[in-house]
PDB file of N, CA and C in Angstrom:
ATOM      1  N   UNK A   1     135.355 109.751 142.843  1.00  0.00           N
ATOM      2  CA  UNK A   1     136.216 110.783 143.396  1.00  0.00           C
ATOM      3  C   UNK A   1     137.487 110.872 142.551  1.00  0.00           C
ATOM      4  N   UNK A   2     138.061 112.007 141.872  1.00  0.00           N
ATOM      5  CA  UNK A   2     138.814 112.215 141.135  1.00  0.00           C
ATOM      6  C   UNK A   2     140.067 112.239 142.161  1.00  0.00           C
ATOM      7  N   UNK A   3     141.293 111.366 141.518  1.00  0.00           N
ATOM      8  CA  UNK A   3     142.341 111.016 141.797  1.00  0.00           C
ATOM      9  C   UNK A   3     143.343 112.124 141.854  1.00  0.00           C
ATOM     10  N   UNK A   4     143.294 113.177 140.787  1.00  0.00           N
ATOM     11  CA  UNK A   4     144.038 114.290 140.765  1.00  0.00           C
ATOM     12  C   UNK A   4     143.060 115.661 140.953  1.00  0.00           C
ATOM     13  N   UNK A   5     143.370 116.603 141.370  1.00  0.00           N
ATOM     14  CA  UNK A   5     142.755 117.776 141.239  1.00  0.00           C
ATOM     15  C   UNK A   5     143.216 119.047 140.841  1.00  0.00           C
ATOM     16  N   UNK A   6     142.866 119.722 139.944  1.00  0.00           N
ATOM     17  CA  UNK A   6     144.043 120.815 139.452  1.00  0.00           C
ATOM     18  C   UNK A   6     142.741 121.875 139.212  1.00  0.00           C
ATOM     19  N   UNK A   7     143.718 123.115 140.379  1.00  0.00           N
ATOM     20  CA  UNK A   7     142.850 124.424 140.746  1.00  0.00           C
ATOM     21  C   UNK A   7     143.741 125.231 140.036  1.00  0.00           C
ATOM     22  N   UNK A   8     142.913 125.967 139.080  1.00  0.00           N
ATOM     23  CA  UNK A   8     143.389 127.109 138.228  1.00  0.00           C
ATOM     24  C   UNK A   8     142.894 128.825 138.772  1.00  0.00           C
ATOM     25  N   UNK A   9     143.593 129.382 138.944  1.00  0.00           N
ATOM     26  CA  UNK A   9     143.165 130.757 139.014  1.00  0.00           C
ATOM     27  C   UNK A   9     143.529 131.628 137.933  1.00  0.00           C
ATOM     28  N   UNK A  10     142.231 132.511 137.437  1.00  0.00           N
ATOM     29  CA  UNK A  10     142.404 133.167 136.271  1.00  0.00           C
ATOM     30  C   UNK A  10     142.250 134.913 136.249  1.00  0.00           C
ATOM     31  N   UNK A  11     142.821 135.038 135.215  1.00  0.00           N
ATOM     32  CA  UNK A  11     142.538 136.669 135.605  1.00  0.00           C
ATOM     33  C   UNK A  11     140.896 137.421 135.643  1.00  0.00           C
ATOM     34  N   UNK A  12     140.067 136.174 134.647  1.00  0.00           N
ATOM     35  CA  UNK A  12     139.146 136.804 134.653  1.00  0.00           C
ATOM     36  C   UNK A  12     138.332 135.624 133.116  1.00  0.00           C
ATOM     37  N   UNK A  13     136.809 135.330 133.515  1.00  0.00           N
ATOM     38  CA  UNK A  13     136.030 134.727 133.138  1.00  0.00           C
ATOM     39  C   UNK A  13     135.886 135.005 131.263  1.00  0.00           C
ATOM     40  N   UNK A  14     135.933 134.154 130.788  1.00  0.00           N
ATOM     41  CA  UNK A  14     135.899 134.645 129.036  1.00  0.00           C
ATOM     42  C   UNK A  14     133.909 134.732 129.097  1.00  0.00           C
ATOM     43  N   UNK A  15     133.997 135.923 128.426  1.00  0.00           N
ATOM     44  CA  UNK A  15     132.235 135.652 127.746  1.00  0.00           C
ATOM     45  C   UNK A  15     131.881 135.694 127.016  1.00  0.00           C
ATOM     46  N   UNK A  16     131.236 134.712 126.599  1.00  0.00           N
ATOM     47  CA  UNK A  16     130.720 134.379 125.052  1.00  0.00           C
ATOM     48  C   UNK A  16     130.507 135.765 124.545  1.00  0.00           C
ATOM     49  N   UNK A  17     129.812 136.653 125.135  1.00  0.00           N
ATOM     50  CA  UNK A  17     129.121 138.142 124.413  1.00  0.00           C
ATOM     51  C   UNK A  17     130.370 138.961 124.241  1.00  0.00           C
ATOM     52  N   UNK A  18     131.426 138.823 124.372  1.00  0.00           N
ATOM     53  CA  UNK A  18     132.714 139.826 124.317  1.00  0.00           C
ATOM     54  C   UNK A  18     133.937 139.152 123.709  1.00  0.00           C
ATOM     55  N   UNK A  19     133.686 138.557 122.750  1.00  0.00           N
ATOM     56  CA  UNK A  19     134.852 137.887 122.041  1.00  0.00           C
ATOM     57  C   UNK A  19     136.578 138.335 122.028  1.00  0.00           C
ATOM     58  N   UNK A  20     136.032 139.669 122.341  1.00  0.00           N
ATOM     59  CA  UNK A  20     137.885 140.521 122.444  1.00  0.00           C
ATOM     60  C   UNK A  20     138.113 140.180 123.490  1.00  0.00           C
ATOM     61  N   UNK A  21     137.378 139.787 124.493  1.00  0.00           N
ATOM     62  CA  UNK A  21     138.332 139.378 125.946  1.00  0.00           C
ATOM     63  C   UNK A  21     138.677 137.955 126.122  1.00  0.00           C
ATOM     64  N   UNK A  22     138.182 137.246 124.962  1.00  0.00           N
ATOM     65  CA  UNK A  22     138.842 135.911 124.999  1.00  0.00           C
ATOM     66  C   UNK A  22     140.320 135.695 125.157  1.00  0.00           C
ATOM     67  N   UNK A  23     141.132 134.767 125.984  1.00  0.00           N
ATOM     68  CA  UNK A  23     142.532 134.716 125.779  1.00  0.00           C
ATOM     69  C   UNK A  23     143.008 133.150 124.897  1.00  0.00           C
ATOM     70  N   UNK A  24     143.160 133.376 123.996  1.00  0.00           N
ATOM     71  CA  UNK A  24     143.808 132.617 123.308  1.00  0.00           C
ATOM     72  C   UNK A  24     144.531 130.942 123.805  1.00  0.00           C
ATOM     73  N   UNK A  25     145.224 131.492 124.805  1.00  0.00           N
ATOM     74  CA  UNK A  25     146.243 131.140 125.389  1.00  0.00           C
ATOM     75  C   UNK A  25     144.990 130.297 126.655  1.00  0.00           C
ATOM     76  N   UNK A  26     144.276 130.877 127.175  1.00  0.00           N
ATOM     77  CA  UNK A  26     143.551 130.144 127.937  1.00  0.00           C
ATOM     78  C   UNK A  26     142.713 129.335 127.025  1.00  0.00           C
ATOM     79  N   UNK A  27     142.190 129.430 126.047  1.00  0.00           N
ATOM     80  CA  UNK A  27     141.292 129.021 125.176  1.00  0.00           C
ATOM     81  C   UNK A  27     141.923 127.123 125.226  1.00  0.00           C
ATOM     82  N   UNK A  28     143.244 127.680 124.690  1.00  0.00           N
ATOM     83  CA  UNK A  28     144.365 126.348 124.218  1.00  0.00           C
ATOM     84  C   UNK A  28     144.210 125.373 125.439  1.00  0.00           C
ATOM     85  N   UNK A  29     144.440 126.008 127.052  1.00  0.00           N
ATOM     86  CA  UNK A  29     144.693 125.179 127.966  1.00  0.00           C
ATOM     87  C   UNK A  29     143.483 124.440 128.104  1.00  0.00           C
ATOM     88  N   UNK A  30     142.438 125.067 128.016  1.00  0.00           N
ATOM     89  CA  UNK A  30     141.132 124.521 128.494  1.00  0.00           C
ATOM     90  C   UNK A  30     140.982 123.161 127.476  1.00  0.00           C
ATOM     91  N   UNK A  31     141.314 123.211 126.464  1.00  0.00           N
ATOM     92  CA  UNK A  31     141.242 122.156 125.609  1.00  0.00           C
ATOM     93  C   UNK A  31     142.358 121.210 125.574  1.00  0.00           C
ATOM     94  N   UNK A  32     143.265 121.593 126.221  1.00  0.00           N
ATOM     95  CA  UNK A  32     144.385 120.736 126.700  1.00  0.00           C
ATOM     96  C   UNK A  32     143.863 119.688 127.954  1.00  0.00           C
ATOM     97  N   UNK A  33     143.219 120.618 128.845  1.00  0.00           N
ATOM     98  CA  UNK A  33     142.693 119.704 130.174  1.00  0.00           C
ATOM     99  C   UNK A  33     141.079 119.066 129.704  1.00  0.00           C
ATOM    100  N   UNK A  34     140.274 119.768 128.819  1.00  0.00           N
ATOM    101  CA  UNK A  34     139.595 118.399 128.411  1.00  0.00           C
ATOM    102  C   UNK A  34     139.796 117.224 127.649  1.00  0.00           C
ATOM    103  N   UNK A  35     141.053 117.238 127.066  1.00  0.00           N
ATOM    104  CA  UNK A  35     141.793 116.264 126.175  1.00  0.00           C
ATOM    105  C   UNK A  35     142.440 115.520 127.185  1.00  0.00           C
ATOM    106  N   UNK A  36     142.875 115.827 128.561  1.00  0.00           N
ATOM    107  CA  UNK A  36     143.591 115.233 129.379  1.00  0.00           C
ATOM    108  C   UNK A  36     142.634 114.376 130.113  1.00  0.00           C
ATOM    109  N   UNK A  37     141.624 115.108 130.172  1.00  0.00           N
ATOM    110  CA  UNK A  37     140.517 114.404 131.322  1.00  0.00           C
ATOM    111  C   UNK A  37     139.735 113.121 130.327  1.00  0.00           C
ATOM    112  N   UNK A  38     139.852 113.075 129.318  1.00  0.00           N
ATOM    113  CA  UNK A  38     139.142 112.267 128.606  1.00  0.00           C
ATOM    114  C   UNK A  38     140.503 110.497 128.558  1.00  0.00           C
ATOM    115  N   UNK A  39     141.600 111.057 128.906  1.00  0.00           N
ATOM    116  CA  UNK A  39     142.699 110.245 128.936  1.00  0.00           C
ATOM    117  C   UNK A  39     142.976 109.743 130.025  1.00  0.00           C
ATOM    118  N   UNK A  40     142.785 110.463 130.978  1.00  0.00           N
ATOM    119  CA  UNK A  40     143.033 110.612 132.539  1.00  0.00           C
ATOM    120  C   UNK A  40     141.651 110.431 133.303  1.00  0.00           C
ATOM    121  N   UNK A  41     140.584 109.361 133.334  1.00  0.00           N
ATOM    122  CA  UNK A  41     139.730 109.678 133.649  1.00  0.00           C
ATOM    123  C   UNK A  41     139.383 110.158 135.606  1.00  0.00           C
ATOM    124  N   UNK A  42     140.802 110.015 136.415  1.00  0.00           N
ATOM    125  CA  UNK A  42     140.602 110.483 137.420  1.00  0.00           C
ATOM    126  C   UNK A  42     141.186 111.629 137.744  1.00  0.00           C
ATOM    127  N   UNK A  43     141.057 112.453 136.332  1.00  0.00           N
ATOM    128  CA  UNK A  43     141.441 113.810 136.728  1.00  0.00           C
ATOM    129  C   UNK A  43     140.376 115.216 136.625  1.00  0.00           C
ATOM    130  N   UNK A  44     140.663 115.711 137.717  1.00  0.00           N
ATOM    131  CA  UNK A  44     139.341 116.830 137.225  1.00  0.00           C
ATOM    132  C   UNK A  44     139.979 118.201 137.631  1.00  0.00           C
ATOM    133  N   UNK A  45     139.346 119.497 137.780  1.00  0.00           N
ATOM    134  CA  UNK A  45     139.619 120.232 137.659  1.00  0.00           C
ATOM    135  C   UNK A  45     138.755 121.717 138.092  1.00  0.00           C
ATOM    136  N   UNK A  46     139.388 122.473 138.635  1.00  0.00           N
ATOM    137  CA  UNK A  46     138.217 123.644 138.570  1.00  0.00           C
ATOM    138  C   UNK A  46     139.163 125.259 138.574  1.00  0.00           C
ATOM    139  N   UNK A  47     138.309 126.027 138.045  1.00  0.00           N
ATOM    140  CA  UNK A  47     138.600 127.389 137.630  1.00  0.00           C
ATOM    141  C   UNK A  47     137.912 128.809 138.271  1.00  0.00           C
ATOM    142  N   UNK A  48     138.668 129.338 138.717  1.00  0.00           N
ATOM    143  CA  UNK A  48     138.295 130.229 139.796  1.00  0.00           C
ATOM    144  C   UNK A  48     138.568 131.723 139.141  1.00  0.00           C
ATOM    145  N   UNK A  49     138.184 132.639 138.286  1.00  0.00           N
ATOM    146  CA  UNK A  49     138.403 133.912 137.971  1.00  0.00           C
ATOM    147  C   UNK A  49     138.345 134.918 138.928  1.00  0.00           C
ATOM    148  N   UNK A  50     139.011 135.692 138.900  1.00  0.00           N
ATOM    149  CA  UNK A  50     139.180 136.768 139.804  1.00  0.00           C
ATOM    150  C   UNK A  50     137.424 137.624 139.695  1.00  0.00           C
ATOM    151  N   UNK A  51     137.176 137.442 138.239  1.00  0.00           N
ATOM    152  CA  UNK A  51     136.584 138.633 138.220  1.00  0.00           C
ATOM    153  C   UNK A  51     134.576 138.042 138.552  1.00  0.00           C
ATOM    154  N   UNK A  52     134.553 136.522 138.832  1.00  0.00           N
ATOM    155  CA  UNK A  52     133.663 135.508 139.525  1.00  0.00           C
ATOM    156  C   UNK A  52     133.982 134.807 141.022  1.00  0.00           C
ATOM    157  N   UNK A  53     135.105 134.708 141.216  1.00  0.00           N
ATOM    158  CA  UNK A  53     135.444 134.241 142.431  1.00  0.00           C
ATOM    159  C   UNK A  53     136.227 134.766 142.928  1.00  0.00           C
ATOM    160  N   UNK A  54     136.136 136.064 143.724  1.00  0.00           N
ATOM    161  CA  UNK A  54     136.530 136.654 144.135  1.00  0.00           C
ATOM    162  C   UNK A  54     137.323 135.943 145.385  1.00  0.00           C
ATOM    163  N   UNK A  55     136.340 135.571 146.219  1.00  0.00           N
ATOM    164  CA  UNK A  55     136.130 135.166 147.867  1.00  0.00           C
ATOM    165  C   UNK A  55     137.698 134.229 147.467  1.00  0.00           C
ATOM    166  N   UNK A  56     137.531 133.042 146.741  1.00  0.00           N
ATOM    167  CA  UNK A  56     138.502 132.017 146.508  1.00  0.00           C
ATOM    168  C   UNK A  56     139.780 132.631 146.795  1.00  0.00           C
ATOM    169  N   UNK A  57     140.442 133.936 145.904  1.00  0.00           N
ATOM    170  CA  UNK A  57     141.397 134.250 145.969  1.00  0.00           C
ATOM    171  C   UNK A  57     141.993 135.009 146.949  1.00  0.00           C
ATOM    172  N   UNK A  58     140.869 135.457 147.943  1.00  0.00           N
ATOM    173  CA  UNK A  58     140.902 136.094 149.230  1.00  0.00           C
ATOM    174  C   UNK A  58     141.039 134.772 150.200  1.00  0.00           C
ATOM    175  N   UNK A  59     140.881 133.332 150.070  1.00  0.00           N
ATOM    176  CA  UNK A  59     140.600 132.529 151.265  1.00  0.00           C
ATOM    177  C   UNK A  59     141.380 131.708 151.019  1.00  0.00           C
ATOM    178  N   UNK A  60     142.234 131.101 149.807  1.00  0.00           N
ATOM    179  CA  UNK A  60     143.733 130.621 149.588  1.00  0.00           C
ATOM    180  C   UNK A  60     144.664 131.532 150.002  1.00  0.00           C
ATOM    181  N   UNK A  61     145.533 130.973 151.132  1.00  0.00           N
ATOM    182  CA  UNK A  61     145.996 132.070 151.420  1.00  0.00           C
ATOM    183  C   UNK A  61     147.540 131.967 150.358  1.00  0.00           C
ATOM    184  N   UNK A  62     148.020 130.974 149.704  1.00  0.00           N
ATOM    185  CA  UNK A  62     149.050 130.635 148.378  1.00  0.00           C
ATOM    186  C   UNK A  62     148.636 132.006 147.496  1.00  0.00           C
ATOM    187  N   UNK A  63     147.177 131.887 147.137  1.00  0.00           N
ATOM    188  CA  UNK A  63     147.178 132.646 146.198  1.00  0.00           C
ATOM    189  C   UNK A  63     147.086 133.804 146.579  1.00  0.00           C
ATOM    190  N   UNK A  64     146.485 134.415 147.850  1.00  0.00           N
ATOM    191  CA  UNK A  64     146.508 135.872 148.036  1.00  0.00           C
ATOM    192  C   UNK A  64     148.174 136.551 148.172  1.00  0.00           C
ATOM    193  N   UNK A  65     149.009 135.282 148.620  1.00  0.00           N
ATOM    194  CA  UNK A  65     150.417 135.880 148.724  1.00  0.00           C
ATOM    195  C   UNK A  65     150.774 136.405 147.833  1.00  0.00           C
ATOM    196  N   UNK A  66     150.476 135.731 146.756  1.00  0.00           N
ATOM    197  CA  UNK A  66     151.178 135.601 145.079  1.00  0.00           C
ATOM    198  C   UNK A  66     150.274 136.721 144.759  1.00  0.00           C
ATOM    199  N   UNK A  67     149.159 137.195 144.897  1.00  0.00           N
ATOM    200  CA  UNK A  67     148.626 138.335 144.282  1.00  0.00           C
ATOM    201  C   UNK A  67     149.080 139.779 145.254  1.00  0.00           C
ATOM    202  N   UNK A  68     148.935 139.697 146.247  1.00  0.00           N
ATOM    203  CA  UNK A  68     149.676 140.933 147.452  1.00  0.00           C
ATOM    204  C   UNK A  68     151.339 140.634 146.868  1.00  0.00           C
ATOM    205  N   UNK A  69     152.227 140.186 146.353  1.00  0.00           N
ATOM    206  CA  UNK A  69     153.417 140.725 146.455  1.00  0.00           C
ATOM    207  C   UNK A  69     153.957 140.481 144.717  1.00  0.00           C
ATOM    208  N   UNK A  70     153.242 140.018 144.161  1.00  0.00           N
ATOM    209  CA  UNK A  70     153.571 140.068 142.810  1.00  0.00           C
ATOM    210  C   UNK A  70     152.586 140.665 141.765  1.00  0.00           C
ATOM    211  N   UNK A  71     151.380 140.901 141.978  1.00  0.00           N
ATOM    212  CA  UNK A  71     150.084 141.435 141.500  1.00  0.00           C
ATOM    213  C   UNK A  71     149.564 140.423 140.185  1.00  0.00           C
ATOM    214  N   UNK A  72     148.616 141.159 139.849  1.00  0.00           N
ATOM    215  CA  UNK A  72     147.571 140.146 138.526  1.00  0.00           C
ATOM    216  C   UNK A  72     148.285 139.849 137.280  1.00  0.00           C
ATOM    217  N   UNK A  73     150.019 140.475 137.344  1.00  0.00           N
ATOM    218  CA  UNK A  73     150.987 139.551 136.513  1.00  0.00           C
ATOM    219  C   UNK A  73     151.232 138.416 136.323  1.00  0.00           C
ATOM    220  N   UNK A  74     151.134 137.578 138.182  1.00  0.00           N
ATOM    221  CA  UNK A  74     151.123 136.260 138.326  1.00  0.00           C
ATOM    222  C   UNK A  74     150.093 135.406 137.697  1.00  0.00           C
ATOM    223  N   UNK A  75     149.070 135.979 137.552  1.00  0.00           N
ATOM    224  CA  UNK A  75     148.035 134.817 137.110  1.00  0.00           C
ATOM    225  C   UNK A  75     148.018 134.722 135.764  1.00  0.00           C
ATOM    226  N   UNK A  76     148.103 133.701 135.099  1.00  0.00           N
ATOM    227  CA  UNK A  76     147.123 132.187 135.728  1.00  0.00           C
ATOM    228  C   UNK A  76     148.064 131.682 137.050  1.00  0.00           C
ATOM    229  N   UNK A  77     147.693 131.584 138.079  1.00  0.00           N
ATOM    230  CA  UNK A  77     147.982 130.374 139.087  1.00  0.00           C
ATOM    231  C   UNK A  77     147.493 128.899 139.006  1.00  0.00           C
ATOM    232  N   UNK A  78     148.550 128.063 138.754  1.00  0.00           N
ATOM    233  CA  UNK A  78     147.548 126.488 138.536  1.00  0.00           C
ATOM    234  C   UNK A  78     148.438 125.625 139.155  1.00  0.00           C
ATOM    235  N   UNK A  79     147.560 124.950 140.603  1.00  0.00           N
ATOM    236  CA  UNK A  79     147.788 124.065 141.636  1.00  0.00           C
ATOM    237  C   UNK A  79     147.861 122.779 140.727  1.00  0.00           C
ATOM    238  N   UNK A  80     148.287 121.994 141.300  1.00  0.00           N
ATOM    239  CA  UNK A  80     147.575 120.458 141.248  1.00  0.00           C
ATOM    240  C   UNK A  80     148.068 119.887 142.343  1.00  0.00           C
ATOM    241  N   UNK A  81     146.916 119.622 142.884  1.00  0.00           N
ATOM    242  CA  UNK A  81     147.248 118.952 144.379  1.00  0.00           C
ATOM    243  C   UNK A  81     146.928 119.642 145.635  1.00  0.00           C
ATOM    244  N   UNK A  82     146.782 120.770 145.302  1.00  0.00           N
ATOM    245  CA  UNK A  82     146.928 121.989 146.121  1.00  0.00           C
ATOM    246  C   UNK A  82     148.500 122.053 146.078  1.00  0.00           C
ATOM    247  N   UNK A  83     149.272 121.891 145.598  1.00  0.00           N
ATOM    248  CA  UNK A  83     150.837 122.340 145.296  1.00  0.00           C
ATOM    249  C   UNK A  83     150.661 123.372 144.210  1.00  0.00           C
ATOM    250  N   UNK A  84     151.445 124.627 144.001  1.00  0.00           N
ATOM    251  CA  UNK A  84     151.461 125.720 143.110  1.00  0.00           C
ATOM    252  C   UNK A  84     152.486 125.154 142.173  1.00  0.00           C
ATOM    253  N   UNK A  85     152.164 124.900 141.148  1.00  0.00           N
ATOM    254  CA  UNK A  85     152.969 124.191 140.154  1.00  0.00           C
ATOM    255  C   UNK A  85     153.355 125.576 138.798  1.00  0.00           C
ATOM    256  N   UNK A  86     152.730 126.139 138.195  1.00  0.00           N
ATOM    257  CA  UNK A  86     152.720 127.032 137.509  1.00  0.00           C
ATOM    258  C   UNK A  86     152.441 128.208 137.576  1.00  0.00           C
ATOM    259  N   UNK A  87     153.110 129.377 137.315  1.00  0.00           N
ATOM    260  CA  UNK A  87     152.420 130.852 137.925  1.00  0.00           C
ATOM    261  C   UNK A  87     152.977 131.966 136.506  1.00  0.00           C
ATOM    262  N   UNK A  88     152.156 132.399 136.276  1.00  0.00           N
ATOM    263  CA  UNK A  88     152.627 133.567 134.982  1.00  0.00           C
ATOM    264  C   UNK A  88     152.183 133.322 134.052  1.00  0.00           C
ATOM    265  N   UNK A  89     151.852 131.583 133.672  1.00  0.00           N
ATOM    266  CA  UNK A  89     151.543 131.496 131.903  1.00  0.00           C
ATOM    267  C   UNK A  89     151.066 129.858 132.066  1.00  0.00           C
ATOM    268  N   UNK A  90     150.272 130.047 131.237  1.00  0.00           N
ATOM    269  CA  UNK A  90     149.777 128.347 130.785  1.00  0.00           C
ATOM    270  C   UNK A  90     150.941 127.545 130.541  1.00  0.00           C
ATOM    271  N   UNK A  91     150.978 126.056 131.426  1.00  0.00           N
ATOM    272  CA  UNK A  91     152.140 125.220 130.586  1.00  0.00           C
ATOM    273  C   UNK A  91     151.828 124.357 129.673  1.00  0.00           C
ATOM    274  N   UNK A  92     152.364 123.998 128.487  1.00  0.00           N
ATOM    275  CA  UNK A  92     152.124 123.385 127.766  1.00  0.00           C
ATOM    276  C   UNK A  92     151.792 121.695 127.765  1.00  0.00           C
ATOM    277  N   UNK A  93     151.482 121.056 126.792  1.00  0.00           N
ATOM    278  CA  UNK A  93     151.309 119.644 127.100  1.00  0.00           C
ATOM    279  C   UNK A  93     152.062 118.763 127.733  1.00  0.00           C
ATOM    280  N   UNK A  94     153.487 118.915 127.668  1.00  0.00           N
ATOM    281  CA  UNK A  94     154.557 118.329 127.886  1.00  0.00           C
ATOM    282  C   UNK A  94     154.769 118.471 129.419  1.00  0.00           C
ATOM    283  N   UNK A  95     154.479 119.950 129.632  1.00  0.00           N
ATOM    284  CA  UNK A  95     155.218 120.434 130.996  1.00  0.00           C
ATOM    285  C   UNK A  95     153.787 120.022 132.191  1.00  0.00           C
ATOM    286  N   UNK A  96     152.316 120.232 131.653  1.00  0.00           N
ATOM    287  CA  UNK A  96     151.660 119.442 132.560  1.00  0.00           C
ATOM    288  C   UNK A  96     151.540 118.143 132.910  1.00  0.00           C
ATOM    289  N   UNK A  97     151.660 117.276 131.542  1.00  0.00           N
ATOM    290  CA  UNK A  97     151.846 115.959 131.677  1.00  0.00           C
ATOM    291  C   UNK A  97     152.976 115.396 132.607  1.00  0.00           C
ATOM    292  N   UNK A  98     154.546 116.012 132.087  1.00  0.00           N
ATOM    293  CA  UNK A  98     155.308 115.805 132.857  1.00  0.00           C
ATOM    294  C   UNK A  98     155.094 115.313 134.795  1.00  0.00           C
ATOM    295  N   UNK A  99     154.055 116.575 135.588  1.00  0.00           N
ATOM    296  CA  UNK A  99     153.758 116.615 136.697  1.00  0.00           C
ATOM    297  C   UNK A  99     152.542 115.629 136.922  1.00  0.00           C
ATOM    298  N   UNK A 100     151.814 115.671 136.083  1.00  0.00           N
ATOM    299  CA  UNK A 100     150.842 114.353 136.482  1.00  0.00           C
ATOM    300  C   UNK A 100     151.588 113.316 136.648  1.00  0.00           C
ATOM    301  N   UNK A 101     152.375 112.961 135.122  1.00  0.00           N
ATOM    302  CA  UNK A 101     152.891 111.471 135.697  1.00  0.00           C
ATOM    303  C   UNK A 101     153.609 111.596 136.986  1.00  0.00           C
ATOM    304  N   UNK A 102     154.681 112.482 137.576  1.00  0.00           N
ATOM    305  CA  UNK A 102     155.185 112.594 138.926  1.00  0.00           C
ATOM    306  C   UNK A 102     154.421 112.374 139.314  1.00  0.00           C
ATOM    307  N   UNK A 103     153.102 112.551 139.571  1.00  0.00           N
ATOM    308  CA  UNK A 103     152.185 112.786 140.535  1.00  0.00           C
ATOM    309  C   UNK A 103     151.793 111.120 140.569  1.00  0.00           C
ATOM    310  N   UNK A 104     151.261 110.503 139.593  1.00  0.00           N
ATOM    311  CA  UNK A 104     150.954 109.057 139.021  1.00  0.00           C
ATOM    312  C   UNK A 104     152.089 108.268 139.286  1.00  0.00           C
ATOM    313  N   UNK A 105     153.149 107.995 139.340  1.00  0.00           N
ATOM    314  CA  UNK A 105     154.351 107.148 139.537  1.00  0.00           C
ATOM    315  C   UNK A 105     154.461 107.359 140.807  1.00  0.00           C
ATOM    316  N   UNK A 106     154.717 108.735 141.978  1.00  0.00           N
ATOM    317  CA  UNK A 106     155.096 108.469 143.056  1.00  0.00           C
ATOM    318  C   UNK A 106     153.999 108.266 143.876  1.00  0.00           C
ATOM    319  N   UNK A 107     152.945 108.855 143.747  1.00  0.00           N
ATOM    320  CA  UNK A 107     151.723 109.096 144.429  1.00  0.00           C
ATOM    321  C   UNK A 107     151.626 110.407 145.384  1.00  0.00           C
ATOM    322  N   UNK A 108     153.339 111.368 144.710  1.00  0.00           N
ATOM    323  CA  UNK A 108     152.821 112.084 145.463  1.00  0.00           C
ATOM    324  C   UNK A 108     153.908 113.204 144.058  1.00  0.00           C
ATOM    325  N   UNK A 109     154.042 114.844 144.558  1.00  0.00           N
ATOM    326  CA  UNK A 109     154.454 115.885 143.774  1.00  0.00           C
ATOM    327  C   UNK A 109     155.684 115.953 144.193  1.00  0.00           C
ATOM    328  N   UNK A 110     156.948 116.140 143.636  1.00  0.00           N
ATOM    329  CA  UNK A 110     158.194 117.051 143.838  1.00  0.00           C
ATOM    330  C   UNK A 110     157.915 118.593 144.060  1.00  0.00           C
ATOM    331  N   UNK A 111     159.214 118.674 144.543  1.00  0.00           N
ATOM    332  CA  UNK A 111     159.506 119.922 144.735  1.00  0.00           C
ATOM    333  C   UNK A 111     159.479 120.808 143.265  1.00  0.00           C
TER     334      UNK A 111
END
């Protein structure tokens, strides 16, 4: 059972057959969190696209707020913990690590 859990919401699923809709920027994170998980072995993770998991973003009710009053600007949305830690843009190595270790030292998230 993974120790940390970090729920990402995305604007929308990359597919191999459509290379122009790849995001760059998501490309980077995804390889950030398998570089993390290989370090972190009780950390895992899952990814919810709008344009595959619909239901998800209708049944969090965090994230339906953030999409009803700010729209599909906000996303990426990325929990850890079920706490909303990031909203608008991938964070970088520093700024996720930063919150794990919070998360790892206290056993629990800041504000």
């Amino acid at each position: 059972m993974p120790n940390v859990i970090i729920d990402l919401y995305i604007p929308h699923a990359s597919c191999p057959c459509s290379p122009a809709r790849n995001d760059p920027k998501a490309d980077r994170f995804n390889t950030l969190l398998l570089d993390l998980k290989e370090q972190r072995p009780g950390l895992a993770y899952r990814v919810f696209a709008l344009n595959t998991h619909f239901a998800m973003f209708k049944t969090n009710l965090q994230v339906a707020a953030v999409l009803r009053d700010e729209g599909h600007d906000a996303l990426p949305l990325i929990f850890v913990e079920g706490e909303l830690r990031f909203k608008g843009s991938y964070p970088v190595r520093e700024e996720l690590e930063a919150v794990l270790n919070e998360r790892e030292n206290t056993g629990r998230l800041g504000a």
